[in-house]
PDB file of N, CA and C in Angstrom:
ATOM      1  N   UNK A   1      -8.348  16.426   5.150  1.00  0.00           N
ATOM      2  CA  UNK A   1      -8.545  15.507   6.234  1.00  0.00           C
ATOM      3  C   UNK A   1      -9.768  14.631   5.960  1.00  0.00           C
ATOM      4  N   UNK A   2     -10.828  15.113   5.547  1.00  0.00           N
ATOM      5  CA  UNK A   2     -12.227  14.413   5.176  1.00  0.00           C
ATOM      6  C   UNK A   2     -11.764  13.365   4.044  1.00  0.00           C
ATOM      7  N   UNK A   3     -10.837  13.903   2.790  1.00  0.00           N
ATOM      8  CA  UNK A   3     -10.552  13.244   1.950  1.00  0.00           C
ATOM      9  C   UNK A   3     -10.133  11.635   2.267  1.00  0.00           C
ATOM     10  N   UNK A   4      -9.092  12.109   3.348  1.00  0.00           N
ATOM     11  CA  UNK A   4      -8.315  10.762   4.047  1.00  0.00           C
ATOM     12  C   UNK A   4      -9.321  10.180   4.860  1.00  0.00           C
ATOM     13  N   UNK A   5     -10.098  10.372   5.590  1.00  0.00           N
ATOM     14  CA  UNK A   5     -11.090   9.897   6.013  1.00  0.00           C
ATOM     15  C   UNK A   5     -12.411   8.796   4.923  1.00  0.00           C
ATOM     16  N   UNK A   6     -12.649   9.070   4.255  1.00  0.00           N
ATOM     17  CA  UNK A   6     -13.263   8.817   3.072  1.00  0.00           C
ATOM     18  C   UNK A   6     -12.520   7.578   2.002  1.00  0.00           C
ATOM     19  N   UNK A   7     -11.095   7.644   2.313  1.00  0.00           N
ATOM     20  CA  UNK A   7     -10.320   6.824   1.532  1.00  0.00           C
ATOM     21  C   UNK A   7      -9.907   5.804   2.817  1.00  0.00           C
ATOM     22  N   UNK A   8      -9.748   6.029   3.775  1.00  0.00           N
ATOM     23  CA  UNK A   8      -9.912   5.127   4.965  1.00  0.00           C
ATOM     24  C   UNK A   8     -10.969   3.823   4.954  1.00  0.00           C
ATOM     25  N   UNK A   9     -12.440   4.644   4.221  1.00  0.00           N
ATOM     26  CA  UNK A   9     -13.631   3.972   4.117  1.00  0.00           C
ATOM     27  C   UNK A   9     -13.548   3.081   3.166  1.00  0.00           C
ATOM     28  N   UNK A  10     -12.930   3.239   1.821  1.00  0.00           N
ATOM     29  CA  UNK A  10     -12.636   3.120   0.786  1.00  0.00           C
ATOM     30  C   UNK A  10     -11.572   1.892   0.740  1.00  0.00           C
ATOM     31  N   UNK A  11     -10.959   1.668   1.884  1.00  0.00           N
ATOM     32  CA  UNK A  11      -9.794   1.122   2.103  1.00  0.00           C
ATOM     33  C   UNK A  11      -8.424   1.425   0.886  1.00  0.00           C
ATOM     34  N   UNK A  12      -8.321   2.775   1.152  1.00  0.00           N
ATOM     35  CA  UNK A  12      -7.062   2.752   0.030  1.00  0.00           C
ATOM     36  C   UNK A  12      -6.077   4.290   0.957  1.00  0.00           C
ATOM     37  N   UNK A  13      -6.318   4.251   1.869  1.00  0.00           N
ATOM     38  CA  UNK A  13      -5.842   5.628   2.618  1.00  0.00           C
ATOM     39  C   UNK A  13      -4.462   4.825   3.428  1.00  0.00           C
ATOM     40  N   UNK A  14      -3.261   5.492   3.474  1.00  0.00           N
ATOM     41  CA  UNK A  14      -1.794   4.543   3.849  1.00  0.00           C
ATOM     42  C   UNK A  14      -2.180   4.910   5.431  1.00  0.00           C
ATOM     43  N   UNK A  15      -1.527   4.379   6.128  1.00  0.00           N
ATOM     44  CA  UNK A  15      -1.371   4.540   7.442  1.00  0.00           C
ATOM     45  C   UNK A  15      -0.891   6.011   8.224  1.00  0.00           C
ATOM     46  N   UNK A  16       0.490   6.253   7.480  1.00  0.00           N
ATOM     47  CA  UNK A  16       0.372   7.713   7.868  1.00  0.00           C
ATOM     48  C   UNK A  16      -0.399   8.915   7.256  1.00  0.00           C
ATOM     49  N   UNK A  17      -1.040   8.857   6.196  1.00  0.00           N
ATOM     50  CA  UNK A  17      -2.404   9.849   5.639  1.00  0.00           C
ATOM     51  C   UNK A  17      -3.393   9.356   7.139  1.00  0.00           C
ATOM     52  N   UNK A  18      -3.719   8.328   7.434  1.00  0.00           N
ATOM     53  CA  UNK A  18      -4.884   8.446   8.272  1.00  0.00           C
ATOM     54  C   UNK A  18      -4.287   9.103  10.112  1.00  0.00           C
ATOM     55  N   UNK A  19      -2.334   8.453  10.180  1.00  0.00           N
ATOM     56  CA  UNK A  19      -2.339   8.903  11.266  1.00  0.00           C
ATOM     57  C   UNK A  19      -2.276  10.789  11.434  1.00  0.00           C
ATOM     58  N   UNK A  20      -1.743  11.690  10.195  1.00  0.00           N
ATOM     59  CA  UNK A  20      -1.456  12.796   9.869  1.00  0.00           C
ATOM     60  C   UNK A  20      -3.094  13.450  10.256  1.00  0.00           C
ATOM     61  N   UNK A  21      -4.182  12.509   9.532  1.00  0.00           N
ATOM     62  CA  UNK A  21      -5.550  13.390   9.598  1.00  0.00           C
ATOM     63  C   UNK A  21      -6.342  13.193  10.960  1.00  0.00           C
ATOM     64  N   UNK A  22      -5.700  12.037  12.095  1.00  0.00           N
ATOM     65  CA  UNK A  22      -6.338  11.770  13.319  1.00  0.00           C
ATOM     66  C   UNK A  22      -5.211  12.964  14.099  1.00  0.00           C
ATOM     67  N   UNK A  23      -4.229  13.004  13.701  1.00  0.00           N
ATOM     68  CA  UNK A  23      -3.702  14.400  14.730  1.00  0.00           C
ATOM     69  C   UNK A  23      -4.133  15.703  14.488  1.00  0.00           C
ATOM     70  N   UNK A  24      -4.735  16.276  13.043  1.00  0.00           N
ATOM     71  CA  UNK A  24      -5.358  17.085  12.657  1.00  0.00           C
ATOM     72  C   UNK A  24      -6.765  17.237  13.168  1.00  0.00           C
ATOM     73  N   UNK A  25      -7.591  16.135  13.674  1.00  0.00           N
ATOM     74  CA  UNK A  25      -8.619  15.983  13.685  1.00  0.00           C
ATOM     75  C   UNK A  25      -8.480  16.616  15.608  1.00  0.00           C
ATOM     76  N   UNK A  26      -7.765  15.640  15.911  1.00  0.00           N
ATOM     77  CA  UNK A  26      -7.033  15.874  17.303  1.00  0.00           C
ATOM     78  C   UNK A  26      -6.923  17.471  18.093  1.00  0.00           C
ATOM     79  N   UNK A  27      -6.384  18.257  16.968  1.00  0.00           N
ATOM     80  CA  UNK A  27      -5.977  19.302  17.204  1.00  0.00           C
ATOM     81  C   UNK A  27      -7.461  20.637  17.048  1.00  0.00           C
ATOM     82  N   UNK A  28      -8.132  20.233  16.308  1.00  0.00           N
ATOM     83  CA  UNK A  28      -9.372  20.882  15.916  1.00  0.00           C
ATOM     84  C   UNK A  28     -10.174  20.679  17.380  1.00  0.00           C
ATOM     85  N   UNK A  29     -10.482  19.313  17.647  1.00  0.00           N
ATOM     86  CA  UNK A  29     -11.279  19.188  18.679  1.00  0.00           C
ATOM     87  C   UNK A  29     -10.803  19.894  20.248  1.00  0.00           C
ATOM     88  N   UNK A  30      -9.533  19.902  20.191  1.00  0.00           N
ATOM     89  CA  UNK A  30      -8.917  20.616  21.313  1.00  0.00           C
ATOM     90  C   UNK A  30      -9.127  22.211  20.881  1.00  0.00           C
ATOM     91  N   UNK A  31      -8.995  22.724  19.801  1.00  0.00           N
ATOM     92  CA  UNK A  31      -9.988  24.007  19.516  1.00  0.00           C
ATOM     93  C   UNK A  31     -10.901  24.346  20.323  1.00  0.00           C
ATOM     94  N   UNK A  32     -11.427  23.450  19.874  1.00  0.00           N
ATOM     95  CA  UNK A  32     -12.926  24.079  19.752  1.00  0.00           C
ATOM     96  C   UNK A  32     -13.375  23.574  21.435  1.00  0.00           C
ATOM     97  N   UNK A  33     -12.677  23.044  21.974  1.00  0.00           N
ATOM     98  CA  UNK A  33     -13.008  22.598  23.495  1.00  0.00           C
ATOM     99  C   UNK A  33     -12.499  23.688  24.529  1.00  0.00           C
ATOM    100  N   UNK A  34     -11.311  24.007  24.054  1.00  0.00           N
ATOM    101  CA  UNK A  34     -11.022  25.393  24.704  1.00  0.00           C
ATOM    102  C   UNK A  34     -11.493  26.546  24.027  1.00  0.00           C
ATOM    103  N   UNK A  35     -12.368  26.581  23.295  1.00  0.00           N
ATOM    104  CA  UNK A  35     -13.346  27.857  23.097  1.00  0.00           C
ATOM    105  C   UNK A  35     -14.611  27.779  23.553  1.00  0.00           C
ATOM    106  N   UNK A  36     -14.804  26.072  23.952  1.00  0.00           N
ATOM    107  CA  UNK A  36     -16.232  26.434  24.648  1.00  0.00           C
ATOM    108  C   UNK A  36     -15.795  26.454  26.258  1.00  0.00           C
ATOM    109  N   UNK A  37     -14.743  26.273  26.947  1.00  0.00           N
ATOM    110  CA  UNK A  37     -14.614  26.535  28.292  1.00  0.00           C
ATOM    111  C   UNK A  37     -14.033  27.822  28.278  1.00  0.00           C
ATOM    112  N   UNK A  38     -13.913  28.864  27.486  1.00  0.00           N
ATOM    113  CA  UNK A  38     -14.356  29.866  27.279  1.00  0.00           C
ATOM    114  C   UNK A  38     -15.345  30.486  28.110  1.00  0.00           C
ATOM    115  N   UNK A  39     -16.262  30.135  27.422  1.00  0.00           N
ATOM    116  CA  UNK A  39     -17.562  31.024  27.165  1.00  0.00           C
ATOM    117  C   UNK A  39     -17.897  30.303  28.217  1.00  0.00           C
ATOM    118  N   UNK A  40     -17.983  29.757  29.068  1.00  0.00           N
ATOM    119  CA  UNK A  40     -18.926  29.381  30.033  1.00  0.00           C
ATOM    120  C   UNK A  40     -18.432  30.140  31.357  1.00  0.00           C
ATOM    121  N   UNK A  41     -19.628  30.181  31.996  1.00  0.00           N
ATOM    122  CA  UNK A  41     -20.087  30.978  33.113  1.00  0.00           C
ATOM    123  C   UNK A  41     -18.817  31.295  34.391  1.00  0.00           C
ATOM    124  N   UNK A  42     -18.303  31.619  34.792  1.00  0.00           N
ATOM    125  CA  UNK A  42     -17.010  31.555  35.822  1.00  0.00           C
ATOM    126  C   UNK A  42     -15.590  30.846  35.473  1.00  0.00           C
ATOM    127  N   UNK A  43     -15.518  30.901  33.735  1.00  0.00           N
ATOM    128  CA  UNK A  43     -14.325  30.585  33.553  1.00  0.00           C
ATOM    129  C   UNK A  43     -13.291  30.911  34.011  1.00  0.00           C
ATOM    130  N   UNK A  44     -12.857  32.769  34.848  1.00  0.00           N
ATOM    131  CA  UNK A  44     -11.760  32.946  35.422  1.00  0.00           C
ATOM    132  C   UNK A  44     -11.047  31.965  36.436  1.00  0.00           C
ATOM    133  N   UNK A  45     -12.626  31.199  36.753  1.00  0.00           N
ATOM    134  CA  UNK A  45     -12.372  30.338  38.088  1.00  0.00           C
ATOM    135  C   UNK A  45     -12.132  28.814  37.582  1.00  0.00           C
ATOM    136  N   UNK A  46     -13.111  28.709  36.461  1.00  0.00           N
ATOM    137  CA  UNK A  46     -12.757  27.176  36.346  1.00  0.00           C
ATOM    138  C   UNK A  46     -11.638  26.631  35.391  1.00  0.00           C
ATOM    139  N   UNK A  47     -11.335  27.834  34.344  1.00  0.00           N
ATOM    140  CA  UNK A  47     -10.062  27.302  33.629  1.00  0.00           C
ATOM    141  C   UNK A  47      -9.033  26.823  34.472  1.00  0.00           C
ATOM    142  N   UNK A  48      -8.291  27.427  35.502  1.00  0.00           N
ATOM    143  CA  UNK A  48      -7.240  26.915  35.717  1.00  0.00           C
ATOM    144  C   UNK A  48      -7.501  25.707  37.179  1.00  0.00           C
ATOM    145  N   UNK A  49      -8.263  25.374  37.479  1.00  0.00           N
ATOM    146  CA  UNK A  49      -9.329  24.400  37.624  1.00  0.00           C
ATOM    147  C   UNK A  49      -8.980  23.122  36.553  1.00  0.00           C
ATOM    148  N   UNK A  50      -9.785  23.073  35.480  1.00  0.00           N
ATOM    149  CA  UNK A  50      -9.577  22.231  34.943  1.00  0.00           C
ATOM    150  C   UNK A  50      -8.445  22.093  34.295  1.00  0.00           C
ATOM    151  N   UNK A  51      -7.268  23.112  34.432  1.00  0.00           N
ATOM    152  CA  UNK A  51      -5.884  22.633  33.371  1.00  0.00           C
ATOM    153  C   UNK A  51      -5.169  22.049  34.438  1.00  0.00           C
ATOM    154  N   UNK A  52      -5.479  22.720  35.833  1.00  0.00           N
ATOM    155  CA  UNK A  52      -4.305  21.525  36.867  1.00  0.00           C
ATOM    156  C   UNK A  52      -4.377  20.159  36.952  1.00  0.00           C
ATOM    157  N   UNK A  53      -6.071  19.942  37.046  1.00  0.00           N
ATOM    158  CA  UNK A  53      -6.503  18.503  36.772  1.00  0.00           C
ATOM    159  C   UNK A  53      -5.915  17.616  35.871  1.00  0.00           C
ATOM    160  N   UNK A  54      -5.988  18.648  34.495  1.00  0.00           N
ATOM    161  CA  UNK A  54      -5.898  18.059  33.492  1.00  0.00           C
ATOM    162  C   UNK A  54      -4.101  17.263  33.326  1.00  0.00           C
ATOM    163  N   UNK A  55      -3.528  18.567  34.098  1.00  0.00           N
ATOM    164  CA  UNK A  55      -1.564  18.347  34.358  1.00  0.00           C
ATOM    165  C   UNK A  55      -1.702  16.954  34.827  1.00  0.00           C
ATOM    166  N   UNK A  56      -2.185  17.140  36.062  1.00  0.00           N
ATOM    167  CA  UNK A  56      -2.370  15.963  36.889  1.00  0.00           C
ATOM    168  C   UNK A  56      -2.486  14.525  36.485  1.00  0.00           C
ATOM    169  N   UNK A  57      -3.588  14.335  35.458  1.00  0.00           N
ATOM    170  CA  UNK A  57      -3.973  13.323  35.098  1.00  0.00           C
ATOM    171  C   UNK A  57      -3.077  13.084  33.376  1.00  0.00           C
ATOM    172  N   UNK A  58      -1.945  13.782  33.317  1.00  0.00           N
ATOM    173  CA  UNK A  58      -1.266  13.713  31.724  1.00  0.00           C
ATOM    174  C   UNK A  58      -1.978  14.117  30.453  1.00  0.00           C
ATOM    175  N   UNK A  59      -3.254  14.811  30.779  1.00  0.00           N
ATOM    176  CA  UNK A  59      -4.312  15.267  29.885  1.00  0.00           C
ATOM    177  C   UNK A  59      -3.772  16.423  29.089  1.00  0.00           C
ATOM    178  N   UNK A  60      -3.524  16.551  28.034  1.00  0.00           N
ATOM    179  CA  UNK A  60      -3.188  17.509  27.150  1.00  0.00           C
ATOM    180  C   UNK A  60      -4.036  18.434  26.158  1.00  0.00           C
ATOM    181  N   UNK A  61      -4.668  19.285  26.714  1.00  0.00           N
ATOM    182  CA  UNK A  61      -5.663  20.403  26.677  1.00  0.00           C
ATOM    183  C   UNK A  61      -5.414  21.460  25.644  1.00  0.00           C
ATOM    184  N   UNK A  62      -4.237  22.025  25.518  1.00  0.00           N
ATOM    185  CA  UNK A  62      -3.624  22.975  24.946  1.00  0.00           C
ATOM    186  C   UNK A  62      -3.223  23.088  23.832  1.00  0.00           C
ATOM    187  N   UNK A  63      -3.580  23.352  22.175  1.00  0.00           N
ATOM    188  CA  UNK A  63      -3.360  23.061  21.303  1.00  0.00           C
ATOM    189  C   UNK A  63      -1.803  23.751  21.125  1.00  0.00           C
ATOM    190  N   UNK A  64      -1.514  23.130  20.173  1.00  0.00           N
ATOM    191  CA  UNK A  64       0.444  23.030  19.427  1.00  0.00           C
ATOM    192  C   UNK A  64      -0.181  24.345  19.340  1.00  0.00           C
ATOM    193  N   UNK A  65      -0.753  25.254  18.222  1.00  0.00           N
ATOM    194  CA  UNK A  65      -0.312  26.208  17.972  1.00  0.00           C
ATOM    195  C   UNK A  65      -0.336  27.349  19.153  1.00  0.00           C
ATOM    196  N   UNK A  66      -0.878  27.104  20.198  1.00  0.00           N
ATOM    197  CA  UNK A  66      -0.453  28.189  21.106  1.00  0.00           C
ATOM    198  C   UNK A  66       0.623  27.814  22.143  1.00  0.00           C
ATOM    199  N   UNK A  67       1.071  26.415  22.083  1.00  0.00           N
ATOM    200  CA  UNK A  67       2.419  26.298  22.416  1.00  0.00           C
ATOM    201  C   UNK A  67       3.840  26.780  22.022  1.00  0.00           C
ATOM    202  N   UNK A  68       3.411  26.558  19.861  1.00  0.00           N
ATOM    203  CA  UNK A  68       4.457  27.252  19.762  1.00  0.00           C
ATOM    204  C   UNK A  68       4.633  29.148  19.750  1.00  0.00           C
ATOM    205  N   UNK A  69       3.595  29.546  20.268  1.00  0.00           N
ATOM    206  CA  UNK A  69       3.858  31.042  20.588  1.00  0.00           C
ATOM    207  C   UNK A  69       4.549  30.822  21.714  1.00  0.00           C
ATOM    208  N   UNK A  70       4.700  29.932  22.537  1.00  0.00           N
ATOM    209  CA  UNK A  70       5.732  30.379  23.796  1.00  0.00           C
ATOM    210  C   UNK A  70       7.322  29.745  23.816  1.00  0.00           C
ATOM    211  N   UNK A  71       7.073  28.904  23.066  1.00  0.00           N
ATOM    212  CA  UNK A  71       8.745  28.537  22.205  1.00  0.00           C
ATOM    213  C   UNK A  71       9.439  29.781  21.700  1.00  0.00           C
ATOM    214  N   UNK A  72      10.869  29.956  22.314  1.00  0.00           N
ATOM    215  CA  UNK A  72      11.240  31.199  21.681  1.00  0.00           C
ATOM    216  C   UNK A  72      11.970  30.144  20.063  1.00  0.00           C
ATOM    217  N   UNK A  73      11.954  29.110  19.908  1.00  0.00           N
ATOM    218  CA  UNK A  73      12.255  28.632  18.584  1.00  0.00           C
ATOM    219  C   UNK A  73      11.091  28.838  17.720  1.00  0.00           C
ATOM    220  N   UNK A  74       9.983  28.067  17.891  1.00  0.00           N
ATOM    221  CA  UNK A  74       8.712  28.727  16.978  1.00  0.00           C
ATOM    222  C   UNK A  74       7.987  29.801  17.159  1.00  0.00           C
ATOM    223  N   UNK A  75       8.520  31.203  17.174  1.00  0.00           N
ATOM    224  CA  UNK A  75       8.094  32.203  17.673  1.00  0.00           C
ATOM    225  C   UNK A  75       7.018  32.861  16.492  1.00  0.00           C
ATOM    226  N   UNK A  76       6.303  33.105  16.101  1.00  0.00           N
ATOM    227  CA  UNK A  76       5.385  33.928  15.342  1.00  0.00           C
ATOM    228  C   UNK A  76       5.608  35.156  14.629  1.00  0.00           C
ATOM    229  N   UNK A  77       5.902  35.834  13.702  1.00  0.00           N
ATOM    230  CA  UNK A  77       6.569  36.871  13.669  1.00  0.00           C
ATOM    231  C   UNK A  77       5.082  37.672  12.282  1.00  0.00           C
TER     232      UNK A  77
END
């Protein structure tokens, strides 16, 4: 992903290398955002708090890979 990023700079990175590494990039940051609303103080209370909001407003919070654990097509084995 850095690579494509770097060749972006470079101007020699195709359009889908940069769109492939902004959904990758995409998906990391939604990581790591639901691991820090985690750890914070009264999460039992504020996670589902902020995911109704989030429904509400078309905000997509939830990374693919723990979506496809609830797909019985991409199931995990």
């Amino acid at each position: 992903m850095l690579d494509v990023y770097i060749k972006m700079i470079e101007g020699t990175a195709s359009d889908e290398e940069i769109n492939l590494a902004n959904s990758q990039l995409q998906q990391i940051l939604k990581n790591l955002g639901l691991g820090i609303l985690i750890i914070l103080p009264f999460s039992p209370i504020t996670l589902p708090f902020i995911f109704s909001k989030a429904k509400e407003l078309n905000i997509d919070l939830i990374p693919n890979w723990y979506k496809a654990l609830s797909n019985e097509d991409d199931r995990l084995e």
